[in-house]
Protein backbone atom coordinates (compact mmCIF):
# COMPACT_ATOMS: atom_id res chain seq x y z
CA UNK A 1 17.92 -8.19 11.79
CA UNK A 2 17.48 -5.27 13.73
CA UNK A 3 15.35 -3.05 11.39
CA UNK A 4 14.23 0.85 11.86
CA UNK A 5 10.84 1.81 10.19
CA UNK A 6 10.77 5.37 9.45
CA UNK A 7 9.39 7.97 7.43
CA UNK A 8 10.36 8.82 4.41
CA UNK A 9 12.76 11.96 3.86
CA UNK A 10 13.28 14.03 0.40
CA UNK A 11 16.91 12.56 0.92
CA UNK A 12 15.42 9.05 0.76
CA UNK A 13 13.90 9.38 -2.61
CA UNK A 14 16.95 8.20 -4.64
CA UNK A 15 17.49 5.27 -2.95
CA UNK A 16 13.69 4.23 -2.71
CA UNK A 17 13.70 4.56 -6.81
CA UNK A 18 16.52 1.93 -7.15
CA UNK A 19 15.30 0.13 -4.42
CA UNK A 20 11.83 -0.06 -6.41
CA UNK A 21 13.06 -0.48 -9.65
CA UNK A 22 15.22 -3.53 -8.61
CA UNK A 23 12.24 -5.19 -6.36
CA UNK A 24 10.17 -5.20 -9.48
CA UNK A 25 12.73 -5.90 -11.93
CA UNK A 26 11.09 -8.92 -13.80
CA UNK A 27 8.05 -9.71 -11.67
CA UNK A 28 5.17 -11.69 -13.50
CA UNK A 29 2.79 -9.73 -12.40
CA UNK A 30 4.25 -6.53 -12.77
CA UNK A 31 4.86 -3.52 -15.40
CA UNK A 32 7.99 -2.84 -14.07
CA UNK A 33 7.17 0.95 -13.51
CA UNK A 34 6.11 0.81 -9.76
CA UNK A 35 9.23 2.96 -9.14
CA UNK A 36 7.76 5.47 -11.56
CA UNK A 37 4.03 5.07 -9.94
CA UNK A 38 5.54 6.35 -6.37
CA UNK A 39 7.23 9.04 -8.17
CA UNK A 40 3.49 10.23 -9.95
CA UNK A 41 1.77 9.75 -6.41
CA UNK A 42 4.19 11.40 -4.07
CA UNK A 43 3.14 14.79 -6.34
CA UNK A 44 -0.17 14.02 -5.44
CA UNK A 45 -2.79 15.16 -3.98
CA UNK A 46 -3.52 11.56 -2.60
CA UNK A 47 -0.08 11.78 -1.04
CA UNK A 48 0.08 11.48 2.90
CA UNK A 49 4.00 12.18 3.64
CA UNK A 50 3.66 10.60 7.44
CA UNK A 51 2.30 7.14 5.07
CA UNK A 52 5.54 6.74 3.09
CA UNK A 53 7.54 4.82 5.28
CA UNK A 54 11.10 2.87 4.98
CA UNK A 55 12.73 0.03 6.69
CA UNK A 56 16.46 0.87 7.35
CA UNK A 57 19.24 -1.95 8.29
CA UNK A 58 22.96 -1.07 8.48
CA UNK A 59 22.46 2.77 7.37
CA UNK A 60 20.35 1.61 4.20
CA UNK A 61 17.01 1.14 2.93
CA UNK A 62 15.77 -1.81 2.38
CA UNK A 63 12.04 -1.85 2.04
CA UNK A 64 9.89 1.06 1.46
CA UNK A 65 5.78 1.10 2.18
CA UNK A 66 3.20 3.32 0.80
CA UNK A 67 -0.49 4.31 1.61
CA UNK A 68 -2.19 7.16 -0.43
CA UNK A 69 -5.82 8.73 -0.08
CA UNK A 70 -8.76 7.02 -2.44
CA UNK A 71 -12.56 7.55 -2.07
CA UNK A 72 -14.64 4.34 -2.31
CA UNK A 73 -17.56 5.67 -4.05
CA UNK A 74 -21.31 4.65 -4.11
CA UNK A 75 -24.36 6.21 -6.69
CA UNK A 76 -25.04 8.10 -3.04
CA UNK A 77 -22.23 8.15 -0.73
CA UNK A 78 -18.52 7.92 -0.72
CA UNK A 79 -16.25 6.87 2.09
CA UNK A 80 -12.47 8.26 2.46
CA UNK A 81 -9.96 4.91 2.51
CA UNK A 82 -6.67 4.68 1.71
CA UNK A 83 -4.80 2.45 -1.16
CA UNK A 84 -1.76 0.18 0.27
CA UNK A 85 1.03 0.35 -3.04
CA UNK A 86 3.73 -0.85 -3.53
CA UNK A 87 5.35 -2.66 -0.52
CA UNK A 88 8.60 -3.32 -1.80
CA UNK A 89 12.04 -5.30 -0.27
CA UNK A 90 15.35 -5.38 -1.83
CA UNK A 91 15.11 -8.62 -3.22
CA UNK A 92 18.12 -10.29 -1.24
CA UNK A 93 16.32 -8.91 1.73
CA UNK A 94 13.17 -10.42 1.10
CA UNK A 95 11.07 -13.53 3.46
CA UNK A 96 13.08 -12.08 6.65
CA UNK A 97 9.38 -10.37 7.62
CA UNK A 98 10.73 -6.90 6.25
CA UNK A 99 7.64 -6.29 4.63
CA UNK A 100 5.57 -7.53 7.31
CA UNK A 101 7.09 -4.82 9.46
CA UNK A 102 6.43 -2.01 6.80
CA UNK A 103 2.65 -3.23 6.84
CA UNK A 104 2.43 -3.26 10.61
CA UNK A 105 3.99 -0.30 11.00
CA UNK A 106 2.09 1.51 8.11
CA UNK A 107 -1.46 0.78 9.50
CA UNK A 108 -0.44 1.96 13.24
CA UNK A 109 0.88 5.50 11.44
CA UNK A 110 -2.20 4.93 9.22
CA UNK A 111 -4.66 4.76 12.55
CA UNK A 112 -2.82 7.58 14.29
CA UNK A 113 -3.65 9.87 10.97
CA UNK A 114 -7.09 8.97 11.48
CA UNK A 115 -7.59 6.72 8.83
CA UNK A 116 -10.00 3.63 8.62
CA UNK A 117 -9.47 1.58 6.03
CA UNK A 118 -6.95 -0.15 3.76
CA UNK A 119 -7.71 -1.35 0.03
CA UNK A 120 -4.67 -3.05 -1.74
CA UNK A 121 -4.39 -5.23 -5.40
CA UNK A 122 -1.74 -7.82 -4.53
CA UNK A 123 -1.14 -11.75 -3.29
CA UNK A 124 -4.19 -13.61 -1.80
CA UNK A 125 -1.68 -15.29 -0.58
CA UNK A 126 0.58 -12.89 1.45
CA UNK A 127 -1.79 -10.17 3.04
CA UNK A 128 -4.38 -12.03 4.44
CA UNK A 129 -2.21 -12.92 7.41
CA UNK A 130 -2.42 -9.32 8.32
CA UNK A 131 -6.17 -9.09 8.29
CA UNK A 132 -6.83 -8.13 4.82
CA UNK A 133 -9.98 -10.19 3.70
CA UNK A 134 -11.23 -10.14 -0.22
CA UNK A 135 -13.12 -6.40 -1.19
CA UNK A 136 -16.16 -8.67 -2.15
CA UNK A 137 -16.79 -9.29 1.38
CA UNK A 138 -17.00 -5.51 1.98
CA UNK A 139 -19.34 -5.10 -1.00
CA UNK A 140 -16.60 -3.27 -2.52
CA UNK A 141 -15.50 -3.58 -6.15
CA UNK A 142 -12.34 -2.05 -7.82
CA UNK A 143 -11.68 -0.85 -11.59
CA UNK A 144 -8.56 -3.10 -12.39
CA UNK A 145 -8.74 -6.24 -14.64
CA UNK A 146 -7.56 -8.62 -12.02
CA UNK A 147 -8.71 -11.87 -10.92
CA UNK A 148 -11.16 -10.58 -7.65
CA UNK A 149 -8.85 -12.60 -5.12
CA UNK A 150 -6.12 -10.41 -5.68
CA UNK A 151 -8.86 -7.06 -4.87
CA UNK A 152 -8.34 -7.06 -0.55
CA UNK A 153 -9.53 -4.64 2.39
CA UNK A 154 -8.99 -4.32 5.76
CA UNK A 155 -10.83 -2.50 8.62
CA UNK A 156 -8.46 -0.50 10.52
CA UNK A 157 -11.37 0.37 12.72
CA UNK A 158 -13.56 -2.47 13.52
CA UNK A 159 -16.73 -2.50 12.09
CA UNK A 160 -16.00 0.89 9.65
CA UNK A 161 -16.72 -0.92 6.46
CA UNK A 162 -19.92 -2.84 7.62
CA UNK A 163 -22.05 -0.33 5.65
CA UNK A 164 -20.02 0.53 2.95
CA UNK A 165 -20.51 -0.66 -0.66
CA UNK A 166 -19.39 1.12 -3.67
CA UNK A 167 -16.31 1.35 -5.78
CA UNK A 168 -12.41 2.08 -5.19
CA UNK A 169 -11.83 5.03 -6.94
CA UNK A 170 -7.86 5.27 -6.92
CA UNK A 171 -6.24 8.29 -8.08
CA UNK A 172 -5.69 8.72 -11.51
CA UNK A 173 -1.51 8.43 -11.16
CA UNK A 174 -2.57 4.59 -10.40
CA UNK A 175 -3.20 4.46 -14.67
């Protein structure tokens, strides 16, 4: 498959709302209103357009990938990170390393903004093979009611998160 990561476009927005909806159309682990979440966030403040990206093949999108500003707060200091969600493939497009491209691609725009750091909620088994590694082992702790596995990070600077310790503080479209 010969895929084209991009960003995101006003005139994508339709298409990335089906394409959303569908992806999370009966997942276990979903509310089914992820579609509606990137709707709330793009009107954001938190919203950083060059970090909504899509994966094109054949003149349509197939995946779509967003990153969005969060603070990761201690009782002294807080530390500017960003919050991978959703990653989403059209599910007959999915397991042909779609998403795996999004995620690549989204942390080289997300270094070229200037940005550090990644915090996601998702499988402990899927993003670890792109260097995300449980939040406990940053000392960092998020506010969701989710087994801790499923709470990751990753250092898009090496080292950047050695001293940091506090809690993910996602924007409030997230609840």
């Amino acid at each position: 498959m010969n895929i084209t990561i991009r960003r995101e476009t006003k005139a994508d927005h339709s298409d990335v709302f089906q394409l959303i909806k569908k992806a999370f159309e009966g997942e276990e682990y979903s509310d089914q209103t992820e579609h509606l979440l990137v709707e709330r966030l793009r009107n954001s403040e938190a919203f950083i357009p060059e970090l909504s990206l899509v994966a094109e093949w054949e003149n349509e999108v197939v995946g779509h990938i967003l990153f969005t500003r969060i603070l990761i707060k201690s009782e002294k200091e807080e530390w500017e990170s960003l919050a991978l969600a959703p990653v989403t493939v059209l599910p007959n497009n999915q397991g042909k390393g779609i998403g795996g491209q999004l995620i690549k691609a989204g942390h080289k725009a997300a270094r070229e903004a200037g940005f550090t750091s990644v915090v996601l909620v998702g499988h402990s088994g899927y993003y670890p093979r792109f260097g995300y590694r449980p939040c406990s082992d940053y000392d960092i702790s998020l506010l969701f009611d989710i087994p801790l596995e499923n709470c990751m990070a990753i250092e898009l600077k090496p080292g950047v998160l050695k001293d940091v310790h506090g809690v993910g503080e996602y924007p409030f479209e997230f609840y």
